[in-house]
Protein backbone atom coordinates (compact mmCIF):
# COMPACT_ATOMS: atom_id res chain seq x y z
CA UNK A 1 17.24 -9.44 -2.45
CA UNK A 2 19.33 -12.53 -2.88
CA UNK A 3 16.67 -14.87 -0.84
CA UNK A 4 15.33 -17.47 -3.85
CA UNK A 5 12.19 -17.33 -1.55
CA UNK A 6 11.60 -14.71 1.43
CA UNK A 7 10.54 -15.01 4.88
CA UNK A 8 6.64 -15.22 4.43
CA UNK A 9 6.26 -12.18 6.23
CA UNK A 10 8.87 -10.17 4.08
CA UNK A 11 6.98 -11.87 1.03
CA UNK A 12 3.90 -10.46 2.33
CA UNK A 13 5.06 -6.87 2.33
CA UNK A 14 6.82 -6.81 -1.05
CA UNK A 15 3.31 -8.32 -2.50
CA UNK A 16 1.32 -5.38 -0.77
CA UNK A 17 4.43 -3.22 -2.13
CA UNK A 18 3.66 -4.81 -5.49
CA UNK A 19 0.09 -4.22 -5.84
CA UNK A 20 0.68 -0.69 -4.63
CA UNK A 21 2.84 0.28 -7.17
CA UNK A 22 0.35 -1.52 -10.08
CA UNK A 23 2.48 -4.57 -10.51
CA UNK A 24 2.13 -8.20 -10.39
CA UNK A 25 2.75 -9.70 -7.03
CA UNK A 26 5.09 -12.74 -6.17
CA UNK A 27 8.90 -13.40 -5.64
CA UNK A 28 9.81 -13.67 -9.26
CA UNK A 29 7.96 -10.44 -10.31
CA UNK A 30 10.01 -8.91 -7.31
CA UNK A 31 13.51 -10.18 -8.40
CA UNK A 32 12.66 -8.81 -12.09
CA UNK A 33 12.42 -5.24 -10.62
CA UNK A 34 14.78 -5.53 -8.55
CA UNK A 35 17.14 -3.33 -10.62
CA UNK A 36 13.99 -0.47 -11.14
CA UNK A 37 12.67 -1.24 -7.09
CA UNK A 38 14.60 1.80 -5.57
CA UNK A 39 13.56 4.24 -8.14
CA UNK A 40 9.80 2.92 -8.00
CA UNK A 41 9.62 3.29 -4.28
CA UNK A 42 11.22 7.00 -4.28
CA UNK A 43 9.18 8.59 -7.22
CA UNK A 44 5.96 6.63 -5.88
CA UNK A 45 2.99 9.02 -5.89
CA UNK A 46 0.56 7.94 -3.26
CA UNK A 47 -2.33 9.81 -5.49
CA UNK A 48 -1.77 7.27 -8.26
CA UNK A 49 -3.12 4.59 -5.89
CA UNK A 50 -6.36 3.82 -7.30
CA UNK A 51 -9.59 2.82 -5.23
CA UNK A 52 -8.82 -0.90 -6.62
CA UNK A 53 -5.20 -0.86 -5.39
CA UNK A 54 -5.92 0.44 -2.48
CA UNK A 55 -9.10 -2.31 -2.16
CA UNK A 56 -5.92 -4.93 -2.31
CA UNK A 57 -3.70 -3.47 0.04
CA UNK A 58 -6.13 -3.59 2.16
CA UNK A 59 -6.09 -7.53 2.26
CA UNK A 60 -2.61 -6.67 3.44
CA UNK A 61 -2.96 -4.28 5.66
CA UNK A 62 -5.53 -6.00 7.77
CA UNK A 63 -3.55 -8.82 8.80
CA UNK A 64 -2.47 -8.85 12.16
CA UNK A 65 1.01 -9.71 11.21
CA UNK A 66 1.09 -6.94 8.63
CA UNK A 67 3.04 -4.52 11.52
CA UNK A 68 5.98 -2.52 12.01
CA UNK A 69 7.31 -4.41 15.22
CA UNK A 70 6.20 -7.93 13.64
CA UNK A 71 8.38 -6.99 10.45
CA UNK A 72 11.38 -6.10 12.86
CA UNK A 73 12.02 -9.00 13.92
CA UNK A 74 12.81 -10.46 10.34
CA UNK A 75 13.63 -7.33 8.65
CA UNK A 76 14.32 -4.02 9.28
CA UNK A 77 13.96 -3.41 5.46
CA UNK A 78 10.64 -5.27 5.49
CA UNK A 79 9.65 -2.82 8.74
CA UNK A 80 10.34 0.43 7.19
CA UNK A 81 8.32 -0.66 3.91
CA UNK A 82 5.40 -1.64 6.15
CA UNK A 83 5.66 1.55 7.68
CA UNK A 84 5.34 3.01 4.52
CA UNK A 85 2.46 0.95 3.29
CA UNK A 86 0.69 2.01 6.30
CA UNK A 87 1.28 4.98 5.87
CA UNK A 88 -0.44 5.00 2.02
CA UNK A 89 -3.58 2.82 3.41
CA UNK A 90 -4.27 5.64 5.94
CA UNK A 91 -3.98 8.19 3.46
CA UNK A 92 -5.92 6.42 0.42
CA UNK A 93 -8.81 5.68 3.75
CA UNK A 94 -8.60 9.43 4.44
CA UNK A 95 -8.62 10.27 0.93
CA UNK A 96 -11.42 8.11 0.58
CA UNK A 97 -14.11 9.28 3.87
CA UNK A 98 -12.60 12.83 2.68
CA UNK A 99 -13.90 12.35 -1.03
CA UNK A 100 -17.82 10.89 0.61
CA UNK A 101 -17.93 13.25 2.76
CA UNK A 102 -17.61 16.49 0.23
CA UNK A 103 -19.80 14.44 -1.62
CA UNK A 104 -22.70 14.75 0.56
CA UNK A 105 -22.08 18.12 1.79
CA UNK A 106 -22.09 19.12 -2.40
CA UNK A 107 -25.24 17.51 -2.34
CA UNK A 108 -26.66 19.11 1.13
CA UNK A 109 -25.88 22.33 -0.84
CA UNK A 110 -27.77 21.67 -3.74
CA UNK A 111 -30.79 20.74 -1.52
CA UNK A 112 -30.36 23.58 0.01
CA UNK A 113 -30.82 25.76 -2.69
CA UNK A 114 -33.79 24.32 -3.80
């Protein structure tokens, strides 16, 4: 990480990195991990993503740049994290229809036995 500024694509995946993790996004907040990134990224527990986390990766995500092959061609670093990160927004998304969907069947249940 010796860029003063990234590419803006590589900048875009350490800020979705960032806000996955529960840290402040940017450059500078980037470069002061630096020395804790490694460690932060292995013991990473995608259940400690919380819905609002996951809300702002989502901002990430959605971008049509925000891809494996797109990253590739600036990083491979950049690629493998985005492969990651995609990999967490289709979990917390499964996570998520998983948790509405016991939801209503608890509730179909309790109508039920009525």
């Amino acid at each position: 990480m010796s860029f003063s500024s990234p590419p803006p694509l590589c900048g875009m995946v350490f800020d979705a990195l960032m806000v996955v993790l529960g840290k402040k996004t940017g450059w500078d907040e980037v470069r002061k991990e630096k020395a804790n990134l490694l460690k932060l990224i292995i013991e990473f527990d995608v259940n400690s993503v919380t819905p609002q986390r996951f809300d702002a990766l989502k901002k990430y995500t959605a971008s049509k740049e925000f891809n494996v092959d797109a990253m590739k061609k600036v990083s491979s670093a950049a690629a493998k994290l985005t492969g990651m990160l995609l990999g967490v927004a289709a979990y917390c998304e499964h996570k998520r229809a998983t948790k509405a969907k016991k939801a209503a069947l608890a509730q179909a249940n309790a109508e039920a036995k009525k």
